[in-house]
C-alpha atoms as a PDB file:
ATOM      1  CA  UNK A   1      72.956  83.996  64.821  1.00  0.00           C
ATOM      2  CA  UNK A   2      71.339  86.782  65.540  1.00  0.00           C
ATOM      3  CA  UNK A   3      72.997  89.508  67.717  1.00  0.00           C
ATOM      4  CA  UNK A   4      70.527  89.142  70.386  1.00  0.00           C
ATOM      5  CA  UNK A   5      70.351  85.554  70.199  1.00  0.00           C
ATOM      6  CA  UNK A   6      74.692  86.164  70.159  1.00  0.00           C
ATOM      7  CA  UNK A   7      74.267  88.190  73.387  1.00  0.00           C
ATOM      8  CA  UNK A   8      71.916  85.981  75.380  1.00  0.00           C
ATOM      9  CA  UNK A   9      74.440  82.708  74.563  1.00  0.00           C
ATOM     10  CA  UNK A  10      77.409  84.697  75.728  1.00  0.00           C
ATOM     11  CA  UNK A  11      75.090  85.388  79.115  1.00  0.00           C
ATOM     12  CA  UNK A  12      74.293  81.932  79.260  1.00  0.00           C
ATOM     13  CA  UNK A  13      77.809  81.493  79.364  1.00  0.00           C
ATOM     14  CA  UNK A  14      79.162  83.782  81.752  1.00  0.00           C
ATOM     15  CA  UNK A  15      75.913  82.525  84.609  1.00  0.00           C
ATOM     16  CA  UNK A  16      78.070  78.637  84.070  1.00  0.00           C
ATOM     17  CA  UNK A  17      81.028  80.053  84.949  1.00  0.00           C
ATOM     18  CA  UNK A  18      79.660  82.438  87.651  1.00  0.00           C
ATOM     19  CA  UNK A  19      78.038  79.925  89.149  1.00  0.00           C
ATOM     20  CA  UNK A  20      81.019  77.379  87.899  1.00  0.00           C
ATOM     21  CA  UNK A  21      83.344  79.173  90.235  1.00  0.00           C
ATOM     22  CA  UNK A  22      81.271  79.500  93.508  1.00  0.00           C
ATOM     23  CA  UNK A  23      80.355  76.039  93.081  1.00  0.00           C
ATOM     24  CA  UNK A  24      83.545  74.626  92.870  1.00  0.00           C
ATOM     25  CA  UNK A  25      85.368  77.188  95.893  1.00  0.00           C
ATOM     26  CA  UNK A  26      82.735  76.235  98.361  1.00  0.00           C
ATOM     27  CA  UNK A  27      84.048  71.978  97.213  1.00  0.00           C
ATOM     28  CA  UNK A  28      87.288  73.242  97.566  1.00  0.00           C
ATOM     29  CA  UNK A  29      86.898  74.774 101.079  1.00  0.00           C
ATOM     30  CA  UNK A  30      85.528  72.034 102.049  1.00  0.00           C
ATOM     31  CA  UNK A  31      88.170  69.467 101.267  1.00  0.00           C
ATOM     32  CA  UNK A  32      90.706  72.228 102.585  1.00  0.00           C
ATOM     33  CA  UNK A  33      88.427  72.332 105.985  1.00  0.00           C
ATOM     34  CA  UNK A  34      89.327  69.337 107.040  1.00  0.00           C
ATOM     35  CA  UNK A  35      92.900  68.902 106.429  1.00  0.00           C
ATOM     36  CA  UNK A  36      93.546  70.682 109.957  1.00  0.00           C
ATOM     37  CA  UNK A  37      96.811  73.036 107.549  1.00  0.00           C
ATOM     38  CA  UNK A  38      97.858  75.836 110.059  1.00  0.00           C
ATOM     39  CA  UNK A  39      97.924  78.448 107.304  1.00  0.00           C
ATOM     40  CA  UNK A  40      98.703  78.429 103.539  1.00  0.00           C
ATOM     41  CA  UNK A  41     102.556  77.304 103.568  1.00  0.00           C
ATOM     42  CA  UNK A  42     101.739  73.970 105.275  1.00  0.00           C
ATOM     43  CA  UNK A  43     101.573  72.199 101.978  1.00  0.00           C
ATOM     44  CA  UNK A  44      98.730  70.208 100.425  1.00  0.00           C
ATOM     45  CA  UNK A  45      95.852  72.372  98.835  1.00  0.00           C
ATOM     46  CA  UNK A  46      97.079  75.179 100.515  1.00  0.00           C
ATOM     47  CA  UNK A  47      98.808  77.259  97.646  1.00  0.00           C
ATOM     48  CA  UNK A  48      95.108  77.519  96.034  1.00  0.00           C
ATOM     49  CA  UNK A  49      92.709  78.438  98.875  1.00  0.00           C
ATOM     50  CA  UNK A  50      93.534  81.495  97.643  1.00  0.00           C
ATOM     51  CA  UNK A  51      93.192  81.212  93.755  1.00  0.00           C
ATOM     52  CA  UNK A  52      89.392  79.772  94.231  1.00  0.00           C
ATOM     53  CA  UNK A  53      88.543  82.254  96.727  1.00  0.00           C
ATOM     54  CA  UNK A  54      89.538  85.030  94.505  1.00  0.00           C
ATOM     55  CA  UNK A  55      87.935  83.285  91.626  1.00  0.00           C
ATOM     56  CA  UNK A  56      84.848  83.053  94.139  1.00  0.00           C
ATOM     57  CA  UNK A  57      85.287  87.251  94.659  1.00  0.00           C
ATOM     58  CA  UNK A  58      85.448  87.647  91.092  1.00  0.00           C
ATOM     59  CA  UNK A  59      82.345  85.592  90.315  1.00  0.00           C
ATOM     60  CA  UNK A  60      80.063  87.219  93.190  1.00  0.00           C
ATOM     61  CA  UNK A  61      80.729  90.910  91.560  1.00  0.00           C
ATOM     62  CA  UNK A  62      77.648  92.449  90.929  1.00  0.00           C
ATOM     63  CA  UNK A  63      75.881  88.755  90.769  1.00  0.00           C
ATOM     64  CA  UNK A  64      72.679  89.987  91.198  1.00  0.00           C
ATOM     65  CA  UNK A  65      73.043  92.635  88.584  1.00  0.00           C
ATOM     66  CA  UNK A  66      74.115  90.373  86.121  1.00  0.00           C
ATOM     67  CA  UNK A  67      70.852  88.191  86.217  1.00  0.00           C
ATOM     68  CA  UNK A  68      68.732  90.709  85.926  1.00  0.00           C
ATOM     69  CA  UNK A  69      70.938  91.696  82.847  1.00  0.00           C
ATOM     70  CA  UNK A  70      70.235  87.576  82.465  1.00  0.00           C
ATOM     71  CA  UNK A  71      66.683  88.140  82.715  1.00  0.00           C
ATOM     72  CA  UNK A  72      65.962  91.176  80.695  1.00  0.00           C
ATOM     73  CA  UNK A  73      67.391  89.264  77.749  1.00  0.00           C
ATOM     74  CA  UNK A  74      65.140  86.574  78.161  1.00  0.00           C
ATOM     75  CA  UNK A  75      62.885  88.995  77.372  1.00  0.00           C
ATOM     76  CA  UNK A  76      60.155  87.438  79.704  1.00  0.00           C
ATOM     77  CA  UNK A  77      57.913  89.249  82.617  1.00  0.00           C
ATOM     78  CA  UNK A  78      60.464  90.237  85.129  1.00  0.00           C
ATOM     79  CA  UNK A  79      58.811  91.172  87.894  1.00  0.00           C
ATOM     80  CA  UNK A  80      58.603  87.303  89.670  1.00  0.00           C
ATOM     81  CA  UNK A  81      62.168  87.794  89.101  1.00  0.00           C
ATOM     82  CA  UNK A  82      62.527  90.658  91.087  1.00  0.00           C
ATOM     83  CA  UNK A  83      62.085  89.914  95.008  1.00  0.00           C
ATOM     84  CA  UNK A  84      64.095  86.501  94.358  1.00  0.00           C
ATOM     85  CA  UNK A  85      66.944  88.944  92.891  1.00  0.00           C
ATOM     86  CA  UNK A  86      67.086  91.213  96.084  1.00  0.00           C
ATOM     87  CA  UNK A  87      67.364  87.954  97.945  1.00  0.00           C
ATOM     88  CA  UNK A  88      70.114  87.067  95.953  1.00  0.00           C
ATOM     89  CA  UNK A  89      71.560  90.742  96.033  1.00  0.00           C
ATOM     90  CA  UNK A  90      71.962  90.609  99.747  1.00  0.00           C
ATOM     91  CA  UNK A  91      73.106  86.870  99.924  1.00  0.00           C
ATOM     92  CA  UNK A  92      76.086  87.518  97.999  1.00  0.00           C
ATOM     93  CA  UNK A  93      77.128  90.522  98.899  1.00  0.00           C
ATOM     94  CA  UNK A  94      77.081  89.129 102.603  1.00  0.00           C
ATOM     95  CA  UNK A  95      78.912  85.958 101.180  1.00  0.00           C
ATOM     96  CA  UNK A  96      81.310  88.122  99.391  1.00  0.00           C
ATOM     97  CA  UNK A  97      81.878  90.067 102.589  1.00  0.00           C
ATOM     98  CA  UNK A  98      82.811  87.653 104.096  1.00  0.00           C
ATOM     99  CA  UNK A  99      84.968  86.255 101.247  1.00  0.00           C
ATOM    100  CA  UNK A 100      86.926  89.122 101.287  1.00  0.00           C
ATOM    101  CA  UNK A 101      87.567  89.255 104.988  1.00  0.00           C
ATOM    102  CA  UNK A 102      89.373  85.980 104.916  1.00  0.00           C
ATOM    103  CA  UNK A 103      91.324  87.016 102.042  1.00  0.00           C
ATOM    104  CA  UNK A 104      92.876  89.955 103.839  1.00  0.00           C
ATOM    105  CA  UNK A 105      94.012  87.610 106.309  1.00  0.00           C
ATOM    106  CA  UNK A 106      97.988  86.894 106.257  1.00  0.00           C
ATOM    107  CA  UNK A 107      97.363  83.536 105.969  1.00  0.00           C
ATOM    108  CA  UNK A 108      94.143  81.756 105.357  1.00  0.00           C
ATOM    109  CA  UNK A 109      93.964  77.892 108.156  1.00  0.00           C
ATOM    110  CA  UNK A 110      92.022  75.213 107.415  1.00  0.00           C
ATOM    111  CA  UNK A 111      89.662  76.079 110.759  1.00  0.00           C
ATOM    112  CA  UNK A 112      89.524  80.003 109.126  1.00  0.00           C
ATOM    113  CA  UNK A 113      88.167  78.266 106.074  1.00  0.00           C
ATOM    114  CA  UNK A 114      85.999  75.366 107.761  1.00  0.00           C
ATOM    115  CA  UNK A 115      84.324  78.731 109.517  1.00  0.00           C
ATOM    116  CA  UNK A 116      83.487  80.470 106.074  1.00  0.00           C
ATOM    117  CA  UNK A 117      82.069  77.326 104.907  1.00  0.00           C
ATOM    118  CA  UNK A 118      79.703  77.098 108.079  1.00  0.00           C
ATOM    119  CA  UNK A 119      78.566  80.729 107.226  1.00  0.00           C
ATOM    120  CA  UNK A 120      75.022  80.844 106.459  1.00  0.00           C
ATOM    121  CA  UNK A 121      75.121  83.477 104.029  1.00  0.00           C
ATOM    122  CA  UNK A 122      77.205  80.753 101.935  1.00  0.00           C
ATOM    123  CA  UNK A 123      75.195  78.252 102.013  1.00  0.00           C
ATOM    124  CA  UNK A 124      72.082  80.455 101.117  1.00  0.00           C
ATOM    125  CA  UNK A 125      73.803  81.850  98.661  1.00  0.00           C
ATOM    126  CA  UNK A 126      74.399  78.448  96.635  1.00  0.00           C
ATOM    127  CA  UNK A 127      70.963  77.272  97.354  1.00  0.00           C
ATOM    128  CA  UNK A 128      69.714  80.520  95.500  1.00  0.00           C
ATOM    129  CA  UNK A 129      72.059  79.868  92.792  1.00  0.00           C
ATOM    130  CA  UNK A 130      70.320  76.270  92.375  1.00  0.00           C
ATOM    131  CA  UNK A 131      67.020  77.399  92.403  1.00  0.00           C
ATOM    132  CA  UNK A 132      67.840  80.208  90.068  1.00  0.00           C
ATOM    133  CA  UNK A 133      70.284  77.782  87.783  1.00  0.00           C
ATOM    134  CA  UNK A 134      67.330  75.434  87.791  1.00  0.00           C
ATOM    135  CA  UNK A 135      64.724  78.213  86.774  1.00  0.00           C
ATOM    136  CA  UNK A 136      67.117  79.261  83.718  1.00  0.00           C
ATOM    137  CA  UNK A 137      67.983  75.701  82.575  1.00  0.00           C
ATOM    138  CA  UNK A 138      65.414  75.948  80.423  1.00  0.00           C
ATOM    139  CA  UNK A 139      66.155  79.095  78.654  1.00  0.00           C
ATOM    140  CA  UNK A 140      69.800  77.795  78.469  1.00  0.00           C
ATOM    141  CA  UNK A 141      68.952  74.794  76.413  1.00  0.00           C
ATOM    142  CA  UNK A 142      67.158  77.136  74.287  1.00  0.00           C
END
């Protein structure tokens, strides 16, 4: 394998579990929603609302960088890329935002949590990572 054939499998990699871990935190919050916990020590899921929203943080980082990285080794025409990219620029930095707010908090409810999840920026933000997953599936398989 060739090295850049090496570095566009390790990308390929690193967008599944990007988009592996804000997939699976926005499930998560939603089962967490609606168990009506006061705050983290109340038992049930509550000891990992805070693992997948970190995990969440962690996987928004510089997301929008990282597919244009994503893109550039492609090695295809970039610039329809481009506007889609800013849109997901300022979707998850808003998302992440707001991640981090409720990750400050003392102690993170299940209503705290059912209000993230209702957040707009959220749920743009994983319908841009669909589109965008879909639009790479392709190169993936590759």
């Amino acid at each position: 394998m060739s090295t850049s054939a090496a570095h566009l499998e390790e990308a390929k990699l690193e967008l599944n579990r990007r988009c592996d871990a804000i997939e699976e935190c926005y499930e998560f919050m939603l089962a967490y929603a609606g168990q009506g916990l006061a705050g983290e020590d109340s038992g049930g899921k509550s000891g990992q609302i805070r693992d997948f929203l970190t995990r969440c943080n962690t996987a928004l980082q510089g997301l929008a960088a990282f597919l244009d990285g994503f893109v550039k080794k492609l090695d295809v025409d970039a610039a329809p890329y481009a506007a889609f990219l800013a849109v997901i620029d300022r979707d998850a930095r808003d998302s992440q935002a707001a991640v981090q707010l409720v990750l400050a908090q003392p102690s993170i409810s299940s209503q705290l949590v059912d209000n993230l999840n209702a957040l707009i920026h959220i749920r743009a933000l994983l319908t841009d990572l669909f589109l965008i997953d879909e639009v790479f599936r392709t190169y993936r398989r590759s």
